[in-house]
Protein backbone atom coordinates (compact mmCIF):
# COMPACT_ATOMS: atom_id res chain seq x y z
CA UNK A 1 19.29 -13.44 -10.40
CA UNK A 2 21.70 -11.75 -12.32
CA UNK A 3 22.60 -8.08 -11.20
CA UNK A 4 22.37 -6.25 -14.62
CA UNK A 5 18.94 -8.34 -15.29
CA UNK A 6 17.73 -7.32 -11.92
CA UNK A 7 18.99 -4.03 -12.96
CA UNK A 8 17.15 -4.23 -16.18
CA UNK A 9 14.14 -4.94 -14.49
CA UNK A 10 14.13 -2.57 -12.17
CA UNK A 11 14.68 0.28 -14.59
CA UNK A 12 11.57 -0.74 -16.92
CA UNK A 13 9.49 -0.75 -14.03
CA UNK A 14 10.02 2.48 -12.78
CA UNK A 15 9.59 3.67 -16.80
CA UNK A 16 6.32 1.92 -16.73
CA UNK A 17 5.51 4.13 -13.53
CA UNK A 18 6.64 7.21 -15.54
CA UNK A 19 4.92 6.46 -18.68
CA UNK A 20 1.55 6.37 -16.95
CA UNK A 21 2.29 9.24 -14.28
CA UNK A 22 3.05 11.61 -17.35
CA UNK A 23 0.82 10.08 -20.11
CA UNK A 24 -2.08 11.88 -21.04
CA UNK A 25 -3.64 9.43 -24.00
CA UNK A 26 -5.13 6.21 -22.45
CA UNK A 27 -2.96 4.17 -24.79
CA UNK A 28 0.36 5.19 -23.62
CA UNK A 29 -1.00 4.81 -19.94
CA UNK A 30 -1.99 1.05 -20.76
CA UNK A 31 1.44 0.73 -22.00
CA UNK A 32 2.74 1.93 -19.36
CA UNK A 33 0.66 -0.19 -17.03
CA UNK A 34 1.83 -3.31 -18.93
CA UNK A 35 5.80 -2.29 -19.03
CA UNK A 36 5.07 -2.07 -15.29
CA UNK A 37 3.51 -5.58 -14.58
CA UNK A 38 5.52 -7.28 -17.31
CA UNK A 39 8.80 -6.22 -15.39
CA UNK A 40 7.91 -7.28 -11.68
CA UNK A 41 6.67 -10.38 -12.69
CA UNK A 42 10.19 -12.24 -13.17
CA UNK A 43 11.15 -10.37 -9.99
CA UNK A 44 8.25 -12.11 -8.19
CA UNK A 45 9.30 -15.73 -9.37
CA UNK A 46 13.21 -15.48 -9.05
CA UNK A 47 12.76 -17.81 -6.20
CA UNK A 48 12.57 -21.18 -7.82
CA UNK A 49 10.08 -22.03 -5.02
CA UNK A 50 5.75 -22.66 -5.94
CA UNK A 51 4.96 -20.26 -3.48
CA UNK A 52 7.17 -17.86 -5.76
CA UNK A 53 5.13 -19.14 -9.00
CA UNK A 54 2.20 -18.92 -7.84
CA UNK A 55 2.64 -15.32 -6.67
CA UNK A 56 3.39 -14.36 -9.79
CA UNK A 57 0.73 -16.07 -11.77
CA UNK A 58 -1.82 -14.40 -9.51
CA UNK A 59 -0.41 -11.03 -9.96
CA UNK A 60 -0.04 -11.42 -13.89
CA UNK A 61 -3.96 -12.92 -13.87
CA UNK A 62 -4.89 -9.96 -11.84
CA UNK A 63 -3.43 -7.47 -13.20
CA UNK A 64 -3.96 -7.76 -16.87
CA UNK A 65 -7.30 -8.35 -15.94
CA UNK A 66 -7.29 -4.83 -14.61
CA UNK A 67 -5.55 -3.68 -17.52
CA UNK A 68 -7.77 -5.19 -20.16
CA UNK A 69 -11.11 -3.69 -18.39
CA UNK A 70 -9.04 -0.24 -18.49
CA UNK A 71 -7.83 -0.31 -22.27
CA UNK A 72 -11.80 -1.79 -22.45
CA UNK A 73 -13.35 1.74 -21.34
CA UNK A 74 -10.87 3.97 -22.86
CA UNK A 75 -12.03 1.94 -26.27
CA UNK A 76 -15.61 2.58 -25.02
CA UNK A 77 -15.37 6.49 -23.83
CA UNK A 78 -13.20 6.83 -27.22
CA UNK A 79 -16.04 5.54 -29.58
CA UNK A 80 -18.61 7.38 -27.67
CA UNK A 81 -16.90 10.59 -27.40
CA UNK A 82 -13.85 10.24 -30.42
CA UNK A 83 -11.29 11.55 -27.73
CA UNK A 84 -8.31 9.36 -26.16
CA UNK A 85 -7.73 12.21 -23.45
CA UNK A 86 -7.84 10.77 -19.34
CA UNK A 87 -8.98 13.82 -18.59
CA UNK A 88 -12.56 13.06 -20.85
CA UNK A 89 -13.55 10.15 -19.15
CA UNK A 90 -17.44 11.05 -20.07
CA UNK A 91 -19.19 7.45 -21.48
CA UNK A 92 -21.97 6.58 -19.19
CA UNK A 93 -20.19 2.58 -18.09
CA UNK A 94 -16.46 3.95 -18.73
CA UNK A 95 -16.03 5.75 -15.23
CA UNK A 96 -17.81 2.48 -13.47
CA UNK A 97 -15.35 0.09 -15.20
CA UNK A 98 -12.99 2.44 -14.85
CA UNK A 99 -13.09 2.80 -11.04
CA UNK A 100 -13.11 -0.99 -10.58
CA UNK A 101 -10.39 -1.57 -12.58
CA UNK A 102 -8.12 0.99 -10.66
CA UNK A 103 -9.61 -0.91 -7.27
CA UNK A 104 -8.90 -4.09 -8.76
CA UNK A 105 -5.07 -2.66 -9.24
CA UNK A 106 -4.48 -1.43 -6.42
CA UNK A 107 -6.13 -4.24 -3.79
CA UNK A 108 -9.29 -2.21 -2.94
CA UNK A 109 -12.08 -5.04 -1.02
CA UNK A 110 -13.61 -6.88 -2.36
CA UNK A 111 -11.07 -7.24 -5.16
CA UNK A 112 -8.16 -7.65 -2.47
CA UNK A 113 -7.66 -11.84 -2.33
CA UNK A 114 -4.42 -11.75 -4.24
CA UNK A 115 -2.67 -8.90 -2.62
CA UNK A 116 -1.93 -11.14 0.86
CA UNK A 117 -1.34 -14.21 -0.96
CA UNK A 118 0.87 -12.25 -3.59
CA UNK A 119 3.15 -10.63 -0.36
CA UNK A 120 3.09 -14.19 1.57
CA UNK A 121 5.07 -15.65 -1.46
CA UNK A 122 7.77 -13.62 -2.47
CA UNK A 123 10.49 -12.06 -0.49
CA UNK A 124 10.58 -9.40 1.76
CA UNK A 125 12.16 -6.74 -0.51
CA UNK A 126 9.86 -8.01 -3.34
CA UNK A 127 6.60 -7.35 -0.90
CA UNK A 128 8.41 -3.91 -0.19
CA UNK A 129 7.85 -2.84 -4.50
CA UNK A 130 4.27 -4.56 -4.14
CA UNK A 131 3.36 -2.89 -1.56
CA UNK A 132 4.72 0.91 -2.31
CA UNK A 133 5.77 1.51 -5.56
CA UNK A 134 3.27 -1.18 -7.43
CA UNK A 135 0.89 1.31 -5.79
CA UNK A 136 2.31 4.56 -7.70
CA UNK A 137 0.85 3.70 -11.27
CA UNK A 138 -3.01 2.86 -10.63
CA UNK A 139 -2.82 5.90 -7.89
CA UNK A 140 -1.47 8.00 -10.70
CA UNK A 141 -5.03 7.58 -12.81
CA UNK A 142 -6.54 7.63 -10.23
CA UNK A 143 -5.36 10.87 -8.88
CA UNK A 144 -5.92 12.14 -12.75
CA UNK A 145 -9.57 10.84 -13.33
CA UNK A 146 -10.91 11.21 -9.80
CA UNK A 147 -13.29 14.01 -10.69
CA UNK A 148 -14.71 11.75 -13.45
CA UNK A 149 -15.26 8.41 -11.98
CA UNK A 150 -18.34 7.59 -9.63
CA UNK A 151 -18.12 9.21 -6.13
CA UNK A 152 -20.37 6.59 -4.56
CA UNK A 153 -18.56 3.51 -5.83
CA UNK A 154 -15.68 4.58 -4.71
CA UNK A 155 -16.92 5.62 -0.95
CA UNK A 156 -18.45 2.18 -1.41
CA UNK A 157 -15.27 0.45 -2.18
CA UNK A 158 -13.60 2.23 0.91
CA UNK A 159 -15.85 1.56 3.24
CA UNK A 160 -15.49 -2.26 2.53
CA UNK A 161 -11.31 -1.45 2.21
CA UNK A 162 -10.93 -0.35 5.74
CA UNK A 163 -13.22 -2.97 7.41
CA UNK A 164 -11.67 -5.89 5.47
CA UNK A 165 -8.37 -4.33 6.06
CA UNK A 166 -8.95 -3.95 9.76
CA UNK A 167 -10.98 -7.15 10.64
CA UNK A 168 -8.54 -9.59 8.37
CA UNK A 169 -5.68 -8.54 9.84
CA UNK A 170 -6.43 -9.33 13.12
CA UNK A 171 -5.81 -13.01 12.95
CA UNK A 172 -2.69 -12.91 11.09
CA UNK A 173 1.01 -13.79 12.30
CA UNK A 174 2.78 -13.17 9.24
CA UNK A 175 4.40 -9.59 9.06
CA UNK A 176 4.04 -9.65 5.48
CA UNK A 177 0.17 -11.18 5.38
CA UNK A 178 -0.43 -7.53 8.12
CA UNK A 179 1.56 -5.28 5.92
CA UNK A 180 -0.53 -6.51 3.29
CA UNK A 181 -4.13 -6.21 5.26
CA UNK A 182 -2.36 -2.71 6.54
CA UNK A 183 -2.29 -1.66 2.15
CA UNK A 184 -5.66 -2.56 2.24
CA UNK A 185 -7.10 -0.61 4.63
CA UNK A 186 -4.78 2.71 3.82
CA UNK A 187 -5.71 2.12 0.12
CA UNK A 188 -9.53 2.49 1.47
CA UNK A 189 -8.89 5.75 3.26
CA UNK A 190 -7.21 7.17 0.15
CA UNK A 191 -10.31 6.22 -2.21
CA UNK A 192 -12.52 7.82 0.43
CA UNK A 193 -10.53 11.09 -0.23
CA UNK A 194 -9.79 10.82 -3.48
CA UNK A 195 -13.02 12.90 -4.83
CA UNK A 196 -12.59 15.54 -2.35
CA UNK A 197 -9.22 16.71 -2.04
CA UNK A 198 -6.11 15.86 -4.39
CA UNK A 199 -3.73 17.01 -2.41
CA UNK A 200 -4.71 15.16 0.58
CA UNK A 201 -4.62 12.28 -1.52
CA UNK A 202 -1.23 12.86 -2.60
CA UNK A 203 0.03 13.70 1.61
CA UNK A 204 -1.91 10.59 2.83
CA UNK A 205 0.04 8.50 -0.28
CA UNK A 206 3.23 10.11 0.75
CA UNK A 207 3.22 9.62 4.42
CA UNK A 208 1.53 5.95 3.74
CA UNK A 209 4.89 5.17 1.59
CA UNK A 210 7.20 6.45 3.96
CA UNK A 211 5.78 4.25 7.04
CA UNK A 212 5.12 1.56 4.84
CA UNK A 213 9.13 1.61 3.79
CA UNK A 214 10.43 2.30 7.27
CA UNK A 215 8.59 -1.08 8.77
CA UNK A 216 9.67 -3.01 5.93
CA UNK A 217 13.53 -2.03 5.56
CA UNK A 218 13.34 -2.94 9.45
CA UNK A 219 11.74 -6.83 8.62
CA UNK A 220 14.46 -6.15 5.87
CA UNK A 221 17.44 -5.53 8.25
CA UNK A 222 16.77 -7.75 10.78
CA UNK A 223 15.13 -10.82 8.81
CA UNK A 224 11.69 -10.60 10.43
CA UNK A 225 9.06 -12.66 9.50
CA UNK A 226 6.59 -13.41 11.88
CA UNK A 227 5.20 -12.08 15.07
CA UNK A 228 7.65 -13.98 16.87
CA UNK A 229 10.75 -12.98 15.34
CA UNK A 230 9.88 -9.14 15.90
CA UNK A 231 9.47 -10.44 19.59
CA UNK A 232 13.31 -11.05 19.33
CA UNK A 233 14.00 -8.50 17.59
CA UNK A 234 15.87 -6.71 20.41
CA UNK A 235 18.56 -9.25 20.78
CA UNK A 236 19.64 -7.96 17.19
CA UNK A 237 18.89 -3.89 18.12
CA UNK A 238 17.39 -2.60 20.96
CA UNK A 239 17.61 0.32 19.09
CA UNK A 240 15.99 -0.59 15.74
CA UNK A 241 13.49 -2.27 18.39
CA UNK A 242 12.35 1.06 20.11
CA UNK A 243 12.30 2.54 16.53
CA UNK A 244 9.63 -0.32 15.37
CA UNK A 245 7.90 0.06 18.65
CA UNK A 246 6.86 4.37 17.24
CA UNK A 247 6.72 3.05 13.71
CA UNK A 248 3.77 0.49 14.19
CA UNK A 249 2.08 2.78 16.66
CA UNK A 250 2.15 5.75 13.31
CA UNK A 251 1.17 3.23 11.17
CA UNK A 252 -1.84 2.68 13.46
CA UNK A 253 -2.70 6.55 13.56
CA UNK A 254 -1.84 7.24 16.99
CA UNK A 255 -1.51 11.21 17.72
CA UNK A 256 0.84 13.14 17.97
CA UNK A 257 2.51 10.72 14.91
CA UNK A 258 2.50 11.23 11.75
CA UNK A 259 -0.50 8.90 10.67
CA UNK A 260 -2.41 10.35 12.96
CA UNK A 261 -2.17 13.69 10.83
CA UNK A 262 -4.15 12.18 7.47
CA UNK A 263 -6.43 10.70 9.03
CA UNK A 264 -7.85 13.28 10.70
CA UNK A 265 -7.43 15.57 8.21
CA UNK A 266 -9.92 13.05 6.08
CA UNK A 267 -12.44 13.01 8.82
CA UNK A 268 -12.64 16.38 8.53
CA UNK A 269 -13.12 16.71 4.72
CA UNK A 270 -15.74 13.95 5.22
CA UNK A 271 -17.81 15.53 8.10
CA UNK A 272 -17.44 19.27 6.03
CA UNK A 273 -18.83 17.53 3.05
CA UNK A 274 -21.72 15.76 4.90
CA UNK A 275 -20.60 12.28 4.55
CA UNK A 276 -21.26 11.63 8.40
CA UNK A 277 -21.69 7.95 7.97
CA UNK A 278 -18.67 7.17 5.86
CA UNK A 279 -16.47 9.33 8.32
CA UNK A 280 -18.23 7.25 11.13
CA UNK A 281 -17.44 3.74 9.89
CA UNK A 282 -13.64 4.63 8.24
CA UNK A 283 -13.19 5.83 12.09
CA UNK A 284 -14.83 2.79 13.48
CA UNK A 285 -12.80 0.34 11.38
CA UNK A 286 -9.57 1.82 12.00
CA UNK A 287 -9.86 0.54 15.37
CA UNK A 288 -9.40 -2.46 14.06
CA UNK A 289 -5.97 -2.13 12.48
CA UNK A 290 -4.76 0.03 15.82
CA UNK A 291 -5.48 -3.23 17.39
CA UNK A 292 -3.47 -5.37 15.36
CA UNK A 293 -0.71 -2.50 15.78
CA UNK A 294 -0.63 -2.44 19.73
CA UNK A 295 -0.36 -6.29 19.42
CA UNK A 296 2.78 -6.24 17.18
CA UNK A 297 3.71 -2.85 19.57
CA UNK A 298 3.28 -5.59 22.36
CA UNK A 299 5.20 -8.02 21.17
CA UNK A 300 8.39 -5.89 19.95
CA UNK A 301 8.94 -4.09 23.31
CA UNK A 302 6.99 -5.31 26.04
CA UNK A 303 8.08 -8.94 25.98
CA UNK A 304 11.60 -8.23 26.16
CA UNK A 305 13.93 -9.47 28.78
CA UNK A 306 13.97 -9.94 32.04
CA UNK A 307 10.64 -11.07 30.94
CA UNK A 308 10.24 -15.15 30.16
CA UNK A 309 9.42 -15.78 26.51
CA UNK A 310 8.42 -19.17 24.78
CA UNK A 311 10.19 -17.98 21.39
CA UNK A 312 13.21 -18.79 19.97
CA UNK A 313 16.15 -16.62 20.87
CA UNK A 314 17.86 -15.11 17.76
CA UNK A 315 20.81 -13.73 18.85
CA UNK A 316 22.67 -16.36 16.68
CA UNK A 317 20.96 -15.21 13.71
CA UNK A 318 22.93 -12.81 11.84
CA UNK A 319 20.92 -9.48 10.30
CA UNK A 320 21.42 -8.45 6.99
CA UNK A 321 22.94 -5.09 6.65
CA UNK A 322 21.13 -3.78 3.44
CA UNK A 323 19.57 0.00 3.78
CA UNK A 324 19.51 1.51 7.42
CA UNK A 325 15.87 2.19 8.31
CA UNK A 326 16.72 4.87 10.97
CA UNK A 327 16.65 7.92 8.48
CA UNK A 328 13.47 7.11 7.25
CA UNK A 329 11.90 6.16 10.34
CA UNK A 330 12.56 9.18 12.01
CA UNK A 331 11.11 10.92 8.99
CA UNK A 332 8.04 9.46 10.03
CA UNK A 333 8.44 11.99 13.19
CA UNK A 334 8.86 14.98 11.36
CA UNK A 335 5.97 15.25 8.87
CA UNK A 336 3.28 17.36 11.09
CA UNK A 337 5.43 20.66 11.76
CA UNK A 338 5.32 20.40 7.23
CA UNK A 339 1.79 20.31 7.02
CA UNK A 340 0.82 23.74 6.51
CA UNK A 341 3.65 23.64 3.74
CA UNK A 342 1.29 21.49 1.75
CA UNK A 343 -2.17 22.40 2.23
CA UNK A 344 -1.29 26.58 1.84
């Protein structure tokens, strides 16, 4: 693709993320949800390949489906209350529609099925904007109209998030297909928080982005696809391999790492506000995805030489040299010490 039309792309879809982070009429927010969608789409099929098409015809069916049911209860809450304000979401069906619509955006079970099959088929640095930024525009209303929209659809929703996220991942060999199952179940553990506490919303967002980024400028780097190139990938970096190794085991929650911190800090909002059971399962579940994490931990660093592998050695296979991960991976260190920074 052309550089100044990838350029043009680009730059409409971070307006459409504007727009609808700063909008406060539902119209301009739809607008800005469909300046968003409209622009990734020919990003998603600049690989004349059918895995690349259909991609992007799921994502387009998907997502203006979402759209349509959101511009469908603004209408509704608008004729029922004659105010276009987010912040008025009070129509009995509006909030309902509302909050599966935003679940349906951002890949929330049981309306996840095109989010894998949507990473599988582009490219890595496509999945990359699918998987973090795609994110920032239904977590925007979300983050807005969280104190309108129905608290047990929503606990609902993330209780089904985190087991499907967990239990679908565990068969999986594509990186991209995990990272995808790994959105799902993070997405579930911010809807869980969402009604509680904003800004643990927003630090379990931010520290979700900045994990999610580090792994995927290091498939990026080192053209990883699958289990088994990470299993080489120390024959392009030992270094960048080590890094992985404490990336994966944050993204799994492991303490004293940074995705430990959220987590736990979510637990504890859940057991203060009696929700025993939904603290319960989201802990139960993430068990799950730590397990697909110590398997990809497993394969990055513990199968290295002088160990005998079956794989294909890759030390022919030059990396590309796009965006060094290292700066934001060890960002992914130095989160916890800035805690209190954020919560006081």
């Amino acid at each position: 693709m052309n550089p100044y039309i990838t350029f043009l792309f680009i730059s409409n879809l971070a307006l459409g993320t504007i727009i609808t982070a700063t909008s406060y009429h539902w119209f301009l927010a739809w607008v800005g949800l469909e300046m968003n969608t409209l622009s990734i789409i020919p990003i998603l099929a600049k690989h004349h390949h059918p895995r690349a098409t259909e991609a992007s015809t799921k994502y387009f069916i998907t997502q203006a489906t979402a759209s349509s049911i959101i511009l469908f209860s603004s209408v509704f809450n608008a004729w029922h209350t004659g105010m276009w304000d987010i912040m008025q979401l009070s129509a009995h069906p509006a909030p309902t529609m509302l909050t599966l619509a935003l679940a349906m955006k951002l890949g929330l079970a049981p309306f996840h099925f095109w989010l894998p099959e949507v990473m599988q088929g582009t490219d890595t640095t496509t999945a990359l904007i699918v998987a973090t930024s795609q994110k920032l525009p239904p977590m925007t209303l979300l983050f807005l109209t969280s104190n309108q929209l129905t608290t047990s659809t929503l606990l609902l929703l993330a209780m089904i998030s985190t087991l499907i996220g967990g239990w679908s991942g565990l068969n999986q060999t594509q990186l991209r297909k995990i990272m995808a199952f790994s959105s799902i179940g993070h997405m579930g553990w911010m809807a869980a928080i969402s009604t509680i506490s904003k800004k643990l919303l927003l630090f379990t967002l931010m520290v979700y982005l900045v994990m999610t980024t580090s792994l995927f400028l290091t498939m990026i780097n080192s053209t990883t696809k699958t289990t088994k190139d990470l299993g080489m990938l120390w024959t392009t970096s030992p270094t960048l391999s080590t890094l992985t190794t404490i990336t994966l085991m944050t993204l799994g929650g492991l303490p004293p790492l940074s995705g430990f911190l959220p987590k736990w800090l979510i637990l504890q909002e859940l057991t203060t506000n009696h929700l025993i059971l939904t603290a319960t399962l989201l802990a139960m579940s993430s068990l799950l995805s730590l397990m697909f994490y110590m398997r990809l931990t497993f394969t990055t660093t513990l199968t290295i030489s002088p160990n005998t592998t079956n794989s294909t050695m890759k030390w022919r296979l030059k990396p590309t040299k796009l965006i060094s991960p290292s700066p934001i991976i060890i960002s992914t260190f130095f989160l916890i010490p800035i805690t209190p920074l954020i919560f006081y």
